[in-house]
C-alpha atoms as a PDB file:
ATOM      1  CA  UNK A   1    -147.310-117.770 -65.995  1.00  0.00           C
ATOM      2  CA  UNK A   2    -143.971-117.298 -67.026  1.00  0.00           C
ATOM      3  CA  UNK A   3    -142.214-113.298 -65.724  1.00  0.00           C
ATOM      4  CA  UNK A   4    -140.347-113.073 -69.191  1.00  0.00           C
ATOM      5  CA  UNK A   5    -140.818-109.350 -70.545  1.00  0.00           C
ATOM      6  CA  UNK A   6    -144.198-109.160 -68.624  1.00  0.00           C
ATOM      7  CA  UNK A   7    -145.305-107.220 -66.039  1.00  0.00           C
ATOM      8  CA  UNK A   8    -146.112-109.309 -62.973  1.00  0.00           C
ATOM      9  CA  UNK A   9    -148.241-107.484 -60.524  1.00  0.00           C
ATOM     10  CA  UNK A  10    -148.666-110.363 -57.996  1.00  0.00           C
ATOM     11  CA  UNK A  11    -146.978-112.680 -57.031  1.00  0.00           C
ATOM     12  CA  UNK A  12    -147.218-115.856 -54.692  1.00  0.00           C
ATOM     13  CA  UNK A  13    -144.293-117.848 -52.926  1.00  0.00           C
ATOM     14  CA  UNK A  14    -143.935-120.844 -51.506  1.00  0.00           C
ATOM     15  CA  UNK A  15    -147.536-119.542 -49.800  1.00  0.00           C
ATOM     16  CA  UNK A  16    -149.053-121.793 -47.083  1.00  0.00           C
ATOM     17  CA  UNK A  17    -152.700-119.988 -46.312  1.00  0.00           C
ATOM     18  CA  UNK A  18    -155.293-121.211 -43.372  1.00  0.00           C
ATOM     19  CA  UNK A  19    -156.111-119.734 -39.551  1.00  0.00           C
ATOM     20  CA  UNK A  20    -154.213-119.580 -36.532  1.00  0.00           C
ATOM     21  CA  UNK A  21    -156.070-121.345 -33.561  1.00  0.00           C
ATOM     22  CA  UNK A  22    -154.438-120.427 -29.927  1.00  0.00           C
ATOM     23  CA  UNK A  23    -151.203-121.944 -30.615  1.00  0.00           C
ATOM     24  CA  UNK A  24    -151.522-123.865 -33.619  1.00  0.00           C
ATOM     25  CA  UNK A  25    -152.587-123.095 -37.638  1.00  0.00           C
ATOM     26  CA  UNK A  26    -155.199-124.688 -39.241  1.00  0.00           C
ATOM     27  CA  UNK A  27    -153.721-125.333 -43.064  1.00  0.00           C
ATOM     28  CA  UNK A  28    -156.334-124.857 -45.945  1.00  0.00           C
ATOM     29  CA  UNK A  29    -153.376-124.929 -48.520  1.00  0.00           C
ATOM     30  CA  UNK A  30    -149.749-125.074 -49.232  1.00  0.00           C
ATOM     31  CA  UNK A  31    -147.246-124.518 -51.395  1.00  0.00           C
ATOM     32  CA  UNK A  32    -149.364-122.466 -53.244  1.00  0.00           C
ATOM     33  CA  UNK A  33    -146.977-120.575 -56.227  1.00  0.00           C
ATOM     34  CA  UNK A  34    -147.973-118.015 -58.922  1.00  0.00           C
ATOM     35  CA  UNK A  35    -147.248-115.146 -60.863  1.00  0.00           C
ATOM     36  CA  UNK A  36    -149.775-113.095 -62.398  1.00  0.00           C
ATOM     37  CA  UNK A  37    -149.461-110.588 -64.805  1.00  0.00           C
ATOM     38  CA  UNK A  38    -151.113-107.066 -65.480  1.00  0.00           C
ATOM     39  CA  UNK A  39    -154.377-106.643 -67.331  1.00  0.00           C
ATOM     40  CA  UNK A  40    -155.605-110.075 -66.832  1.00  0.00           C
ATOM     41  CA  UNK A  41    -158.991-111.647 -65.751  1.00  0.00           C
ATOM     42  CA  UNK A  42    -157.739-114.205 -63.380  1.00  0.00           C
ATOM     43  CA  UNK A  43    -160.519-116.218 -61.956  1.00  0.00           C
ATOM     44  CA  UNK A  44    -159.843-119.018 -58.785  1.00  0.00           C
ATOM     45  CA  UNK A  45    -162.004-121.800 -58.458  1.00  0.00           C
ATOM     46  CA  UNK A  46    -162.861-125.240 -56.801  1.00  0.00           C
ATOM     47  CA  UNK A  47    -164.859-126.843 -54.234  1.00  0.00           C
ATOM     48  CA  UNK A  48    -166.625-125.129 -51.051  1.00  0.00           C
ATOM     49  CA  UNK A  49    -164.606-125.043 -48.293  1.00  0.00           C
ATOM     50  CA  UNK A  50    -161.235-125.394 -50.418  1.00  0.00           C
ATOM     51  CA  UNK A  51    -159.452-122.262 -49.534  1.00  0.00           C
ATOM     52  CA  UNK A  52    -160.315-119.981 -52.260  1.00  0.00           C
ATOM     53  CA  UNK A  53    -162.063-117.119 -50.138  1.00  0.00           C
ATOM     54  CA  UNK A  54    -159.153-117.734 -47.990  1.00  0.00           C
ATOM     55  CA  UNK A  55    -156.333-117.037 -50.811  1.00  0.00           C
ATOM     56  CA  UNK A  56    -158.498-113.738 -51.650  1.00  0.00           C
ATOM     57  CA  UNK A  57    -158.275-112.284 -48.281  1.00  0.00           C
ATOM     58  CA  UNK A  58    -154.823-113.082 -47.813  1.00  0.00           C
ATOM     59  CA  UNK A  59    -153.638-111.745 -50.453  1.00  0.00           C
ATOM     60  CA  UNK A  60    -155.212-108.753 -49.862  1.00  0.00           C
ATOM     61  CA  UNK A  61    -153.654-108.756 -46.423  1.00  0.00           C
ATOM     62  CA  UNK A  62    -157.238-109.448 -44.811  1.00  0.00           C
ATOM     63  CA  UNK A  63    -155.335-112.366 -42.735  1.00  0.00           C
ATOM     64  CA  UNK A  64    -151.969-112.963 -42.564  1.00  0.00           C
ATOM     65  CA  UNK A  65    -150.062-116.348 -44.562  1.00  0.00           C
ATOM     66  CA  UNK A  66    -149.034-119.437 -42.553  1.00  0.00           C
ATOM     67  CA  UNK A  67    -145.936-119.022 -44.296  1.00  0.00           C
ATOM     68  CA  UNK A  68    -144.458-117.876 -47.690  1.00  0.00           C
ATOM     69  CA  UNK A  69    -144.898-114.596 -49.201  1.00  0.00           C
ATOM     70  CA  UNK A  70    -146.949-112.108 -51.091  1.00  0.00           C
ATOM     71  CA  UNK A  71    -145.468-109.222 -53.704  1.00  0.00           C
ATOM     72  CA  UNK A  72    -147.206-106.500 -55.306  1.00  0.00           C
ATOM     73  CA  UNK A  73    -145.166-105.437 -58.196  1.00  0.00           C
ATOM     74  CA  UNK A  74    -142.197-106.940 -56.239  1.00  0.00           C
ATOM     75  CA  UNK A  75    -142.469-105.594 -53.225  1.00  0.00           C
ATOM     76  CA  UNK A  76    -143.389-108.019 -50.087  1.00  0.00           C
ATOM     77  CA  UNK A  77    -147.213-107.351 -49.035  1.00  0.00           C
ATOM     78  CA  UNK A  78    -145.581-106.917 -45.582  1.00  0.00           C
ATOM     79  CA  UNK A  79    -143.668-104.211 -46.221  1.00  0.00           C
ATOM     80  CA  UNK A  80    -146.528-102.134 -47.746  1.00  0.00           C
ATOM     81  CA  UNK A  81    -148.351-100.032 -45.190  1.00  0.00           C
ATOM     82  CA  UNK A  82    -152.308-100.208 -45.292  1.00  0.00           C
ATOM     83  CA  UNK A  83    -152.539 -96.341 -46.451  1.00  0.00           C
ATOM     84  CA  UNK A  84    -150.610 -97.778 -49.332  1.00  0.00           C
ATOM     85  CA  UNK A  85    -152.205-101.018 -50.009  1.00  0.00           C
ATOM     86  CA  UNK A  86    -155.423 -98.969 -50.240  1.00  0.00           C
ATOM     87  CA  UNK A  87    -153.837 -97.338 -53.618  1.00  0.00           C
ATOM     88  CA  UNK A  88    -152.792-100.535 -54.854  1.00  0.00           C
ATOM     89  CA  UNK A  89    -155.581-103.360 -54.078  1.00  0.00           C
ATOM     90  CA  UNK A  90    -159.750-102.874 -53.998  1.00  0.00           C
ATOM     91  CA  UNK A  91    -161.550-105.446 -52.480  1.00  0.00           C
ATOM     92  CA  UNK A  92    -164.978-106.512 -52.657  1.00  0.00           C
ATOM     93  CA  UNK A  93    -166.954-108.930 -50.154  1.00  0.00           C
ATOM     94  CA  UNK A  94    -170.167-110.630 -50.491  1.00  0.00           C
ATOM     95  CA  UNK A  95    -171.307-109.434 -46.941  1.00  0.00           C
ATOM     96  CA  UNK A  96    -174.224-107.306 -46.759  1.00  0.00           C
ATOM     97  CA  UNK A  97    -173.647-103.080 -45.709  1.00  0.00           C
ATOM     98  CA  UNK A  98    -174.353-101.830 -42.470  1.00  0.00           C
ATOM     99  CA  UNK A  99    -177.565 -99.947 -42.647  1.00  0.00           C
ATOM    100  CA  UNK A 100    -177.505 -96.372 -43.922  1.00  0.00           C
ATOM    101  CA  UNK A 101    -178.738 -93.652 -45.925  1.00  0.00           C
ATOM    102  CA  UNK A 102    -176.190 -93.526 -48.310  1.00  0.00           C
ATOM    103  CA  UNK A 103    -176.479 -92.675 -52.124  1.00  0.00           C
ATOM    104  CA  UNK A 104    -175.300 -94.519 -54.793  1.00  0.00           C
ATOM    105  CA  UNK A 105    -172.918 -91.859 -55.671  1.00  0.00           C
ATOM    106  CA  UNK A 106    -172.189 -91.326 -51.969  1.00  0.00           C
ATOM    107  CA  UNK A 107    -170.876 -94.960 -51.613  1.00  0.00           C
ATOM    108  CA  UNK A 108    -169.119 -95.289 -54.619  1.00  0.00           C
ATOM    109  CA  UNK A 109    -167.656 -91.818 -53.392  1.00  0.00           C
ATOM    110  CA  UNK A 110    -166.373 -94.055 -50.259  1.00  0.00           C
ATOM    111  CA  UNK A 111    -163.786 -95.629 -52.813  1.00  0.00           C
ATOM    112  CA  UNK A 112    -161.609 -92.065 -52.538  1.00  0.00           C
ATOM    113  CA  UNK A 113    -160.961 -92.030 -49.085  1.00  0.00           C
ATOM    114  CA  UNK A 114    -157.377 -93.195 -49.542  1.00  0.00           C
ATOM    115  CA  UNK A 115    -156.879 -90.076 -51.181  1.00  0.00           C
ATOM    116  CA  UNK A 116    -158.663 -87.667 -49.229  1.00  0.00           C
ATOM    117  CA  UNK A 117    -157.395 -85.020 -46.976  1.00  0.00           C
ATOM    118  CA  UNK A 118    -158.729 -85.356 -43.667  1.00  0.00           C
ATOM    119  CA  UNK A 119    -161.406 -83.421 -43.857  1.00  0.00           C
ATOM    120  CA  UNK A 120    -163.163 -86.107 -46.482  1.00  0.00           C
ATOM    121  CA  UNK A 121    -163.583 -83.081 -48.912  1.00  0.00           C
ATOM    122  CA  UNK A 122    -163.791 -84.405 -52.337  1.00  0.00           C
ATOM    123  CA  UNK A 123    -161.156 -82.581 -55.342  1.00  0.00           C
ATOM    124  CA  UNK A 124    -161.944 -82.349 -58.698  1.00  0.00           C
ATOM    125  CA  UNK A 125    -159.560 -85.510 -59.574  1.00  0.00           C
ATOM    126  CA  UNK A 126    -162.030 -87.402 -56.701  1.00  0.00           C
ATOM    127  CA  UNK A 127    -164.992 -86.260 -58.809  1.00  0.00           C
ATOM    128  CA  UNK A 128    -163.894 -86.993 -62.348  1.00  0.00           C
ATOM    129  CA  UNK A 129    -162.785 -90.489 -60.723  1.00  0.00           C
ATOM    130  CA  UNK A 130    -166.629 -91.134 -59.289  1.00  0.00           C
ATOM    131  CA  UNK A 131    -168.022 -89.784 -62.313  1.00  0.00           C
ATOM    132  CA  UNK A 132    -165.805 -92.113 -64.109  1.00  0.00           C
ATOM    133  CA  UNK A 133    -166.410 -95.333 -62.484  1.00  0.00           C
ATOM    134  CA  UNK A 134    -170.226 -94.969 -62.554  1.00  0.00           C
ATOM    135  CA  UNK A 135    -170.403 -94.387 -66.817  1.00  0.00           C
ATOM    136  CA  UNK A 136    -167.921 -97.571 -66.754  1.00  0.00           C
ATOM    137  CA  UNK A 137    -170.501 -99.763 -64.906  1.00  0.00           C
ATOM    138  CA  UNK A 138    -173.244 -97.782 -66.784  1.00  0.00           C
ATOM    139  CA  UNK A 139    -175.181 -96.506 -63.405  1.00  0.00           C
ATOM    140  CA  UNK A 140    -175.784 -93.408 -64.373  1.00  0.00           C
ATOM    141  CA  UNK A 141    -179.599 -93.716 -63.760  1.00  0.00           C
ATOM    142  CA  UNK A 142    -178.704 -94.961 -60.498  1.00  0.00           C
ATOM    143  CA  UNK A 143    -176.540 -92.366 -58.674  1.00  0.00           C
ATOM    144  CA  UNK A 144    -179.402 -91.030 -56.582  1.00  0.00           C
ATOM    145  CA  UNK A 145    -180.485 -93.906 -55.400  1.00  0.00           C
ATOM    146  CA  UNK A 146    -180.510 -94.861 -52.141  1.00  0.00           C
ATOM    147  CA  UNK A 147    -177.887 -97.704 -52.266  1.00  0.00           C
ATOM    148  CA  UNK A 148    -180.606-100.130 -50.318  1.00  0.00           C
ATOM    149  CA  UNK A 149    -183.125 -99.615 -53.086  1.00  0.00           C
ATOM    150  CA  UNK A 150    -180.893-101.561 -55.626  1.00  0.00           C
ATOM    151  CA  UNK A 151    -181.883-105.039 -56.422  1.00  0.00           C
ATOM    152  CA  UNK A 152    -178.656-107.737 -55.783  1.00  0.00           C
ATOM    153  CA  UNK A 153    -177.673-107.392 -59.387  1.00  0.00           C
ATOM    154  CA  UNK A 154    -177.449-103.736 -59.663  1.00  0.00           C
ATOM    155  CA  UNK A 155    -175.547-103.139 -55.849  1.00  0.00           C
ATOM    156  CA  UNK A 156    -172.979-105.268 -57.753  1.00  0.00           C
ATOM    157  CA  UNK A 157    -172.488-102.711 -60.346  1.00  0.00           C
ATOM    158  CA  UNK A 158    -172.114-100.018 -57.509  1.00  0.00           C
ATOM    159  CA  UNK A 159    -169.365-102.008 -55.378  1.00  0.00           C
ATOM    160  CA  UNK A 160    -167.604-102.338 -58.740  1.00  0.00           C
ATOM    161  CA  UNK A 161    -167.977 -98.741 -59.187  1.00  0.00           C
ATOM    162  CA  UNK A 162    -166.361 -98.222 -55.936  1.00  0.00           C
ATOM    163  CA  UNK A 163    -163.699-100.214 -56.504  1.00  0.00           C
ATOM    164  CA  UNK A 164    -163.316 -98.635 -59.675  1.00  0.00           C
ATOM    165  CA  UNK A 165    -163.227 -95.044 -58.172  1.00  0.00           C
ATOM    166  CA  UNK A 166    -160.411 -96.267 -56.153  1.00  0.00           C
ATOM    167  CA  UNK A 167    -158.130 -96.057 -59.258  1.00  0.00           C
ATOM    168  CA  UNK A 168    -155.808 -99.223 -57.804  1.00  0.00           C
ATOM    169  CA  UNK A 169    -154.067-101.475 -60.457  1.00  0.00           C
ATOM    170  CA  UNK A 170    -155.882-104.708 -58.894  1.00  0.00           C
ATOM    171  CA  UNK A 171    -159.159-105.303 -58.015  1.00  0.00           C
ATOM    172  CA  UNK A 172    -160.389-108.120 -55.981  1.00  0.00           C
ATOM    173  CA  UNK A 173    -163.728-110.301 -55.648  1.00  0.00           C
ATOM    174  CA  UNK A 174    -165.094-112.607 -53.728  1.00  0.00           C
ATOM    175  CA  UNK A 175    -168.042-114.190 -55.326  1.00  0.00           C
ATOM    176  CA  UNK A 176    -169.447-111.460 -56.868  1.00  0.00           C
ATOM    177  CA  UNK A 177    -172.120-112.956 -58.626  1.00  0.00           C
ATOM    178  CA  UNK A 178    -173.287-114.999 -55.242  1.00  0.00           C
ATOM    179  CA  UNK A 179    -176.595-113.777 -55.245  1.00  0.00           C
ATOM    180  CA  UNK A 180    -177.663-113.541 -58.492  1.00  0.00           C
ATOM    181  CA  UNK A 181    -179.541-114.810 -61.759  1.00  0.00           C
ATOM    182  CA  UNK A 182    -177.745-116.037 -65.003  1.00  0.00           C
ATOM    183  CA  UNK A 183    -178.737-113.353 -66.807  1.00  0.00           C
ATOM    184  CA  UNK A 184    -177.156-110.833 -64.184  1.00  0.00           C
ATOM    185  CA  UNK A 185    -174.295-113.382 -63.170  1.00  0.00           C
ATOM    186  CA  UNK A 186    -173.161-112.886 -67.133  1.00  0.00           C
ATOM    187  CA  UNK A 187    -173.413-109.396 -67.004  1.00  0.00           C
ATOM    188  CA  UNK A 188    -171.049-109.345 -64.387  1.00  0.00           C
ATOM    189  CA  UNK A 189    -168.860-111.155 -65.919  1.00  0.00           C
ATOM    190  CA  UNK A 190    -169.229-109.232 -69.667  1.00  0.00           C
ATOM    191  CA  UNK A 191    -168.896-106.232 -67.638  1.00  0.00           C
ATOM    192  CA  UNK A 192    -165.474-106.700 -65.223  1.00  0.00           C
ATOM    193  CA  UNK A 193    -164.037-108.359 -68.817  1.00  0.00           C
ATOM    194  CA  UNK A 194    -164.196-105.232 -70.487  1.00  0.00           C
ATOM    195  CA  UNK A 195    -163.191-103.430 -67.664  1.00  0.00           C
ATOM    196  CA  UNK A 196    -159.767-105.367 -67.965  1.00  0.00           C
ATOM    197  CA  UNK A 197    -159.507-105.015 -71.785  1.00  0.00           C
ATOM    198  CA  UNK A 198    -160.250-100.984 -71.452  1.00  0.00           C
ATOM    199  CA  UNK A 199    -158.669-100.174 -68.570  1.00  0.00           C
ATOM    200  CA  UNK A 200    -155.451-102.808 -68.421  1.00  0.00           C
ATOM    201  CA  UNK A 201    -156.496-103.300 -64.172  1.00  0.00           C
ATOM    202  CA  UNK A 202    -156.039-106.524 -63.123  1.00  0.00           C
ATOM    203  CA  UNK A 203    -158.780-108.152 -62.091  1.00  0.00           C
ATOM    204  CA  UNK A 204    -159.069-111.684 -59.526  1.00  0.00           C
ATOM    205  CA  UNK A 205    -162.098-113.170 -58.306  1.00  0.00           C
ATOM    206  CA  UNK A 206    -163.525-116.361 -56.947  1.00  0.00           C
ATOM    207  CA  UNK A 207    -166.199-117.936 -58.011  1.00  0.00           C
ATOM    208  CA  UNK A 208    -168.759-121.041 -58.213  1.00  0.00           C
ATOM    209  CA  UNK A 209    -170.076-120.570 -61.610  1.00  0.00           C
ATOM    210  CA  UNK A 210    -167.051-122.592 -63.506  1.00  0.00           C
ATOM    211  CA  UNK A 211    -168.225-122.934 -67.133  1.00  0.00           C
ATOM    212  CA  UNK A 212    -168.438-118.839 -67.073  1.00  0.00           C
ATOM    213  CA  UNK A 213    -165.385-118.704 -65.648  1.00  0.00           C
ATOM    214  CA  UNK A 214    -163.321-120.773 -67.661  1.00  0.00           C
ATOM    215  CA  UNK A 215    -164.609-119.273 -70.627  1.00  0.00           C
ATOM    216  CA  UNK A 216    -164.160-115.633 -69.842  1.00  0.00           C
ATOM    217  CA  UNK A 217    -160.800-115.622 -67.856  1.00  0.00           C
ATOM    218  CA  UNK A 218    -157.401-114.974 -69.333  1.00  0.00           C
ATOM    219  CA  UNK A 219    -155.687-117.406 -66.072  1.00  0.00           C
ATOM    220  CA  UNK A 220    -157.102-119.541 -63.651  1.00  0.00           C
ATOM    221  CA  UNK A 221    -156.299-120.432 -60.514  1.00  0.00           C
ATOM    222  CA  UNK A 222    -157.852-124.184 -59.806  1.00  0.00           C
ATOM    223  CA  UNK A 223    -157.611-125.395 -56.426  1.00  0.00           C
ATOM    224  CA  UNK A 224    -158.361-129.173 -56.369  1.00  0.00           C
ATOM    225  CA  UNK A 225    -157.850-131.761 -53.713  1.00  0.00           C
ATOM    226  CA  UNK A 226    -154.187-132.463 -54.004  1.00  0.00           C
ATOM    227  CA  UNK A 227    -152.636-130.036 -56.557  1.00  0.00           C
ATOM    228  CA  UNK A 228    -153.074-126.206 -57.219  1.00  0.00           C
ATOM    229  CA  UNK A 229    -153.152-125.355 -60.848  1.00  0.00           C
ATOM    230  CA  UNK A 230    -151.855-122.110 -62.411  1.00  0.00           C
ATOM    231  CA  UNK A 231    -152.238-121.205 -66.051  1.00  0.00           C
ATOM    232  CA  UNK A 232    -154.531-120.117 -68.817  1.00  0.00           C
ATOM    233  CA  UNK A 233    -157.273-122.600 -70.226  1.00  0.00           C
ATOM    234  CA  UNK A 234    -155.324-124.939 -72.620  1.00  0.00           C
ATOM    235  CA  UNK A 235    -152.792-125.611 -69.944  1.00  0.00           C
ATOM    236  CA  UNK A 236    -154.706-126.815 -67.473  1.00  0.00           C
ATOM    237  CA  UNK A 237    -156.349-128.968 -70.338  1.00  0.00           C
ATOM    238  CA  UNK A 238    -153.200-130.560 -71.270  1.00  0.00           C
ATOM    239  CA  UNK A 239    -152.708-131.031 -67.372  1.00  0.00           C
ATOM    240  CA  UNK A 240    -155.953-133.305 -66.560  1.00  0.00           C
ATOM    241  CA  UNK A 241    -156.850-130.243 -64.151  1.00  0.00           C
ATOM    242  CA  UNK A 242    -160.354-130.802 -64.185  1.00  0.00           C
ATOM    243  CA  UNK A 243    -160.813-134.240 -64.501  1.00  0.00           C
ATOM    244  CA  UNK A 244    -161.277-134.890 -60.772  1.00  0.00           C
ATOM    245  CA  UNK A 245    -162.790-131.782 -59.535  1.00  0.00           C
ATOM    246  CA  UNK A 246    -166.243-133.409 -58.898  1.00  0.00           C
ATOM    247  CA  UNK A 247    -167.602-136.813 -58.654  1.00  0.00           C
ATOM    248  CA  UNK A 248    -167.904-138.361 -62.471  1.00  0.00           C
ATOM    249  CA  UNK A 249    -171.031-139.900 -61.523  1.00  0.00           C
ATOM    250  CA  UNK A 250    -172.289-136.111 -61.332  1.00  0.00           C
ATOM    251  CA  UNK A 251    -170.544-134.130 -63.980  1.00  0.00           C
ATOM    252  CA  UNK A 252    -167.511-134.682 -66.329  1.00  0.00           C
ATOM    253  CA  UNK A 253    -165.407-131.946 -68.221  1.00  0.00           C
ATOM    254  CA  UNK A 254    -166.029-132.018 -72.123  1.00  0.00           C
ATOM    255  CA  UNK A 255    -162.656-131.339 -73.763  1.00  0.00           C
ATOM    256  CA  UNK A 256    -164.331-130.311 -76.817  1.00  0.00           C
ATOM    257  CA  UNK A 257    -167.040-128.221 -75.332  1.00  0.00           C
ATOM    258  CA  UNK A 258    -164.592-126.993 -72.852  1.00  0.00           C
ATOM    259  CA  UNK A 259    -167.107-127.412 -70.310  1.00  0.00           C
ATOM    260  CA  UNK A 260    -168.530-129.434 -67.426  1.00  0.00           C
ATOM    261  CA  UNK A 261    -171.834-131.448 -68.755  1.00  0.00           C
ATOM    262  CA  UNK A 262    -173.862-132.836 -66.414  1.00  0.00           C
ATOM    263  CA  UNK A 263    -174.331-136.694 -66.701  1.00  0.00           C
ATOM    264  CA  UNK A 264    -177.694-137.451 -67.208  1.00  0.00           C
ATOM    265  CA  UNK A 265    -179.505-141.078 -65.605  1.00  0.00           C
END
């Protein structure tokens, strides 16, 4: 991802991410380098357990790094206050809500608290921002809701309306399309597309469901066993990126198709 007359957003150094244990870290990767520009689908794959939940949440300052560093539009993640990250970075997790009686419209209304006062009143700019996010997700129908009514597929759609609502330049997801269908999983993935194409955020998720994410992503970031590859589709082609991602005995990557097939018995 080369910097030249772009506009890189985020960057990663020399980044070493894992857990500390008492005294000691527990590495899940290293040397882990990228730069990734503005008004891009970047998708980050691999095998369970290989870090890429990990790299979400610290980059979004969830955990700290081992080592190395973060930027945001070149300024080091640990110089950036949370008040301010909270303008700048969305995130959304795959863990369930607490209980509540919220509304739709009431929980994507959540997304504004980094901008309001502190009495949690909402402005006219907070409203035009909801109102906003839910025709870009096309919820309309589903703003009175009660948020625990939705089906998996459609509380998706909300937390991406949330996000949306909180008007930062990157949004962040961790397996967003965990619990759902193919028909919903694509929708998902049609939908946060557009989203990048119309409204030039910047847009990162992990995800299991390779074959939709190498076809819909502008960048990938491919963890694999021994190497972590940056770069948009043909690269990592070029690269032999994929060709030991799983066992070949299971599934092989089809240069042609620019797919995995399954290997049939």
């Amino acid at each position: 991802m080369s910097s030249s007359k772009k506009h890189i957003i985020l960057k990663a150094e020399n980044l070493t991410i894992g857990y500390q244990q008492k005294k000691t870290s527990k590495v899940v990767a290293e040397n882990i380098n990228f730069e990734i520009e503005k008004g891009q689908l970047i998708t980050v794959l691999g095998k369970n357990g290989i870090g890429k939940s990990t790299l979400l949440r610290t980059i979004s300052k969830v955990q700290k790094p081992i080592s190395g560093n973060i930027f945001i539009n070149q300024k080091n993640i640990e110089q950036i206050t949370e008040k301010e990250l909270s303008t700048q970075l969305s995130l959304v997790l795959t863990e369930r809500l607490p209980e509540s009686q919220l509304t739709v419209y009431e929980l994507i209304a959540l997304g504004r608290q980094p901008y309001t006062n502190w009495l949690d009143k909402l402005s006219s700019k907070d409203v035009e921002k909801i109102e906003t996010a839910i025709k870009q997700t096309e919820i309309e129908d589903l703003k009175d809701n009660r948020f625990y009514e939705l089906s998996d597929g459609q509380l998706q759609r909300v937390l991406i309306a949330r996000a949306l609502a909180q008007d930062t330049e990157i949004i962040i997801l961790d397996e967003p399309t965990a619990h759902l269908d193919l028909h919903h999983t694509i929708k998902i993935f049609s939908l946060l597309k557009k989203l990048v194409e119309t409204t030039s955020k910047t847009i990162i998720l992990s995800s299991h469901e390779i074959n939709l994410s190498i076809n819909f992503a502008n960048e990938i970031i491919l963890f694999t066993d021994n190497t972590i590859f940056t770069g948009n589709l043909p690269y990592l082609i070029d690269n032999n990126a994929f060709d030991n991602l799983f066992p070949k005995e299971i599934v092989n990557f089809n240069r042609n198709l620019q797919q995995f097939i399954i290997n049939k018995k």
